[in-house]
N, C-alpha and C. Protein backbone atom coordinates (compact mmCIF):
# COMPACT_ATOMS: atom_id res chain seq x y z
N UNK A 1 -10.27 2.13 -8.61
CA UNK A 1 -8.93 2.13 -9.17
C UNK A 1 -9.06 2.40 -10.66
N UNK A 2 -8.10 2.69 -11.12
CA UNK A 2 -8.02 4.00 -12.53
C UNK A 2 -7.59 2.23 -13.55
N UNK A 3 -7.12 1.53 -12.74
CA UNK A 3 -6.84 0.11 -13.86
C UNK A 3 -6.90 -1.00 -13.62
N UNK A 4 -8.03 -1.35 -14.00
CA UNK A 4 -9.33 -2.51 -13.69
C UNK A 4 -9.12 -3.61 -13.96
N UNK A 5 -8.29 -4.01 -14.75
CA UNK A 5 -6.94 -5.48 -15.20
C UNK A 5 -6.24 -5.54 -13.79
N UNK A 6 -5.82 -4.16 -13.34
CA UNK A 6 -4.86 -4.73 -11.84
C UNK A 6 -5.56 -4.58 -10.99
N UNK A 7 -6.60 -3.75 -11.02
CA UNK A 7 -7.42 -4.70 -9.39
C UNK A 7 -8.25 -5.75 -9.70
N UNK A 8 -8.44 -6.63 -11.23
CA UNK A 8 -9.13 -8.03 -10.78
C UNK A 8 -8.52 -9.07 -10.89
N UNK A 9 -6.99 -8.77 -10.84
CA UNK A 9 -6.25 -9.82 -11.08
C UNK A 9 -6.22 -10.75 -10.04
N UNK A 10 -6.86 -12.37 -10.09
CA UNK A 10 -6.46 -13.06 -9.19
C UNK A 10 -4.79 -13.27 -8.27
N UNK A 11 -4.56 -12.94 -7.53
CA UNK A 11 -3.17 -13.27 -7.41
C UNK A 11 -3.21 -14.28 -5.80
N UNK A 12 -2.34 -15.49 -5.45
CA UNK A 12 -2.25 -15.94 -4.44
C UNK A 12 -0.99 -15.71 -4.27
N UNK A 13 -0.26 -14.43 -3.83
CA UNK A 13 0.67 -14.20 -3.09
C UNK A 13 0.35 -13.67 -1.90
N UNK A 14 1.30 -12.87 -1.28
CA UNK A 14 0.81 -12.51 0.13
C UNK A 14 -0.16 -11.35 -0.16
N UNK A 15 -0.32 -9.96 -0.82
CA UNK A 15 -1.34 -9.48 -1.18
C UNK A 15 -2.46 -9.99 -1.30
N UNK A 16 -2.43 -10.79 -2.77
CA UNK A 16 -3.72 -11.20 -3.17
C UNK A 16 -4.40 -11.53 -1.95
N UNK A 17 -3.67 -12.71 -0.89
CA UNK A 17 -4.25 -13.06 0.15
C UNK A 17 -5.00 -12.08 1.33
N UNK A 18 -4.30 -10.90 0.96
CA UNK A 18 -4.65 -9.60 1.83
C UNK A 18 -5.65 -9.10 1.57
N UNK A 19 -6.25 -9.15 0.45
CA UNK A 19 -6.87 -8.30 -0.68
C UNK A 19 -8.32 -9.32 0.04
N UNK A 20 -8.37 -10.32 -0.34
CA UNK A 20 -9.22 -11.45 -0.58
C UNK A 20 -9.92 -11.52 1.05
N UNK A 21 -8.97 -11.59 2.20
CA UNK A 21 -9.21 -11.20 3.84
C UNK A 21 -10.27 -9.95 3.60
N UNK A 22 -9.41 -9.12 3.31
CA UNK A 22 -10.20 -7.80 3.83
C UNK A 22 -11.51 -7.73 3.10
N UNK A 23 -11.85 -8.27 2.05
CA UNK A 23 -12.96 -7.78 1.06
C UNK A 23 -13.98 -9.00 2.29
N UNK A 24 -13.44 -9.90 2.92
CA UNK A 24 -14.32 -11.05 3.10
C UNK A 24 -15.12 -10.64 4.49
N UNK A 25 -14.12 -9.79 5.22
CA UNK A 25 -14.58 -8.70 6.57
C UNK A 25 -15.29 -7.82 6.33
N UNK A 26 -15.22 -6.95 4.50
CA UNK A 26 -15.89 -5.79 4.35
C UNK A 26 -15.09 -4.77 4.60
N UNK A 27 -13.98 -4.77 5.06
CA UNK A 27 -12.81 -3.58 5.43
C UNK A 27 -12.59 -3.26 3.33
N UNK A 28 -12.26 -1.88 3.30
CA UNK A 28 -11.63 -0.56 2.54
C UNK A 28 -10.33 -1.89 1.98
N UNK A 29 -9.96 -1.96 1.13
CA UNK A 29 -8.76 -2.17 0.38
C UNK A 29 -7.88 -1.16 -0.06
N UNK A 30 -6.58 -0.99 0.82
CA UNK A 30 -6.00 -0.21 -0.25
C UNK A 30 -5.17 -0.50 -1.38
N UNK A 31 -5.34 0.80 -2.03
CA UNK A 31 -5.20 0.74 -3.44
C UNK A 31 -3.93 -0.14 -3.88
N UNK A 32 -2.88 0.54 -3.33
CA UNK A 32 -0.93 0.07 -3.45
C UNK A 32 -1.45 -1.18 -3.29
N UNK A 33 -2.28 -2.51 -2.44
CA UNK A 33 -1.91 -3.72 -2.53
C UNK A 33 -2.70 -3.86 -3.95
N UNK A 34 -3.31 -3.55 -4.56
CA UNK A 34 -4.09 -4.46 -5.69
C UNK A 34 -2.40 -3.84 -6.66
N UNK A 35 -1.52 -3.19 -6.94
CA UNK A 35 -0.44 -3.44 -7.26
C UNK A 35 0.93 -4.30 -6.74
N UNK A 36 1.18 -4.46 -5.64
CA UNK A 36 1.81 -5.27 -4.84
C UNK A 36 1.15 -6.68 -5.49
N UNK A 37 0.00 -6.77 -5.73
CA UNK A 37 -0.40 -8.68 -5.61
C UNK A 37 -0.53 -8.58 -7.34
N UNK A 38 -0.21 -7.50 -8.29
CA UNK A 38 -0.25 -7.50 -9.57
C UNK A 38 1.14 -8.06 -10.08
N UNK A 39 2.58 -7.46 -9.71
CA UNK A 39 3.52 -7.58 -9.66
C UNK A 39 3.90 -7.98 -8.77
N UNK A 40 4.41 -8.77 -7.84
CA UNK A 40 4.75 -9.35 -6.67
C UNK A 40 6.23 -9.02 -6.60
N UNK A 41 7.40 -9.21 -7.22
CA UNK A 41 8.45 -8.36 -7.28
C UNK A 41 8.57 -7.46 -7.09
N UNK A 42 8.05 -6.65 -7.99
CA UNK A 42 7.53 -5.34 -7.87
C UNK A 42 7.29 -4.53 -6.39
N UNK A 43 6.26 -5.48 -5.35
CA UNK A 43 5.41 -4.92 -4.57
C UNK A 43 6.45 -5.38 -3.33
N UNK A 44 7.13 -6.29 -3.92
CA UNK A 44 8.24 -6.37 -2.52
C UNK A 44 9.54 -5.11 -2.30
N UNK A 45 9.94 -5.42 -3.36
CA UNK A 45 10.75 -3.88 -3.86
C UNK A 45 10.32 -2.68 -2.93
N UNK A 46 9.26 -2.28 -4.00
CA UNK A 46 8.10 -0.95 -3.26
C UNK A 46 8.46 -1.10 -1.67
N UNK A 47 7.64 -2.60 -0.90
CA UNK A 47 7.49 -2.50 0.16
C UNK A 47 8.43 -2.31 1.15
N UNK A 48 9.50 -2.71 0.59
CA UNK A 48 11.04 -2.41 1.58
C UNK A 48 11.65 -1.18 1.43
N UNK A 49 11.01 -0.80 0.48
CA UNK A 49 11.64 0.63 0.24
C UNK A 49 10.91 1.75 1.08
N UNK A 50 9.54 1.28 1.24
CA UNK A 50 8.35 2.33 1.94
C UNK A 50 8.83 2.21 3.62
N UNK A 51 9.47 0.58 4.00
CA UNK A 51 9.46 0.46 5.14
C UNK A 51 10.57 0.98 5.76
N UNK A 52 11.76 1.23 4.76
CA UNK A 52 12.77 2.10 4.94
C UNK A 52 12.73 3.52 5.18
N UNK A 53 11.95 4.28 4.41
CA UNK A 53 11.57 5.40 4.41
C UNK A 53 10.86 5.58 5.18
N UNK A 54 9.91 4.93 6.19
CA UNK A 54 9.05 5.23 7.00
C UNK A 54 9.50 5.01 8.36
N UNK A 55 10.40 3.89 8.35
CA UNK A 55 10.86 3.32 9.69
C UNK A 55 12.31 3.46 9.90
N UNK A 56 12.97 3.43 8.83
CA UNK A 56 14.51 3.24 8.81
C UNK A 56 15.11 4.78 9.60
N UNK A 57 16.41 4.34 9.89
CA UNK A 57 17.10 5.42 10.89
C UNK A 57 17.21 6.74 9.83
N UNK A 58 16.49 7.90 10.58
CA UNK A 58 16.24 9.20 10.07
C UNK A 58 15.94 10.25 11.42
N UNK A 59 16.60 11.60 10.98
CA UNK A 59 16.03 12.33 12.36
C UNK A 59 14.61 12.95 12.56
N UNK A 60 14.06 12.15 11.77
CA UNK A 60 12.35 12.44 12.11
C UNK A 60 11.90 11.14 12.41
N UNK A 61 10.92 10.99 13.79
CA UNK A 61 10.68 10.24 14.00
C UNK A 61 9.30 9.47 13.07
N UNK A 62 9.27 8.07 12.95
CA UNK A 62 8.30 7.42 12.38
C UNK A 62 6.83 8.10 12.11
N UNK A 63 6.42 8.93 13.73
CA UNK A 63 4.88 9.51 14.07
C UNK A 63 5.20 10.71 12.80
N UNK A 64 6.23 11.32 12.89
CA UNK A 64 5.93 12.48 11.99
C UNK A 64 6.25 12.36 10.73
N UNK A 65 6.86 11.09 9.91
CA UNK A 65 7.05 11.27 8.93
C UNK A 65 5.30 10.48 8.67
N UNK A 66 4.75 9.32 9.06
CA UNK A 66 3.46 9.13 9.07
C UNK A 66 2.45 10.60 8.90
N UNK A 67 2.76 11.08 9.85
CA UNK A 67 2.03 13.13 9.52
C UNK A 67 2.54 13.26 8.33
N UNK A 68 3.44 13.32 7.90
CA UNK A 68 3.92 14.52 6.58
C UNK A 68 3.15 13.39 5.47
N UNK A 69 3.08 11.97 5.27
CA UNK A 69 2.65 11.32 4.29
C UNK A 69 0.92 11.47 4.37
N UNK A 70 0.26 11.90 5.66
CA UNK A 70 -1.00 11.57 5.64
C UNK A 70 -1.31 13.03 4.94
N UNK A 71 -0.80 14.29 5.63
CA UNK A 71 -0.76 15.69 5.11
C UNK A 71 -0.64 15.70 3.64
N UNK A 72 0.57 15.26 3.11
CA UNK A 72 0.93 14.84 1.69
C UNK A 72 -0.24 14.35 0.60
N UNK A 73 -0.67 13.14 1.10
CA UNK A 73 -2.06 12.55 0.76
C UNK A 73 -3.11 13.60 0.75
N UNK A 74 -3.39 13.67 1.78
CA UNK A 74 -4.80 14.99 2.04
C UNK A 74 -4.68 15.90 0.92
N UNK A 75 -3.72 16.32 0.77
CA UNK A 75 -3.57 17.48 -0.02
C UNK A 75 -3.73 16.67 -1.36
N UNK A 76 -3.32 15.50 -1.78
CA UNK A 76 -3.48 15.10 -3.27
C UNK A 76 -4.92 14.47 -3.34
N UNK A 77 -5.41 14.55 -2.78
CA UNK A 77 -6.91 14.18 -2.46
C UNK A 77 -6.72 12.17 -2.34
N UNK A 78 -5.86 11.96 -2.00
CA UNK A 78 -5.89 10.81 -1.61
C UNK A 78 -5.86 10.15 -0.44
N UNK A 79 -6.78 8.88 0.15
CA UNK A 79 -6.75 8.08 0.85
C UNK A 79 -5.22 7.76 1.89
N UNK A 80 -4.72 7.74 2.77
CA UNK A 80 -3.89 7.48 3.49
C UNK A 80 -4.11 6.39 3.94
């Protein structure tokens, strides 16, 4: 991560707690939670908004808007 203050920030919200799981399994962290558990407002905001846009009533279904974000990604050379 490009800012090293927000991924070592202790946080015990529901992130941090996410963050802290996965590192303890050895699973990939993604990036968006070490901001979600930086700002916690913030990351709730974000998250209802992503779950809207991803899930909420639209005439593309969930599978393909998931395609267009992973495609999207690929192409910015980023992680999905």
């Amino acid at each position: 991560m490009h800012l090293q203050d927000v991924e070592d920030r202790e946080s015990d919200g529901h992130y941090g707690r996410l963050i802290r799981m996965a590192r303890e399994v050895g699973s990939p962290v993604p990036q968006i939670w070490h901001l979600f558990a930086y700002k916690p407002r913030l990351g709730e905001a974000l998250s209802r908004f992503t779950h809207e846009v991803m899930r909420g009533p639209s005439p593309l279904s969930p599978g393909l808007r998931e395609l267009i974000a992973a495609y999207t990604s690929r192409g910015n050379q980023c992680l999905f």
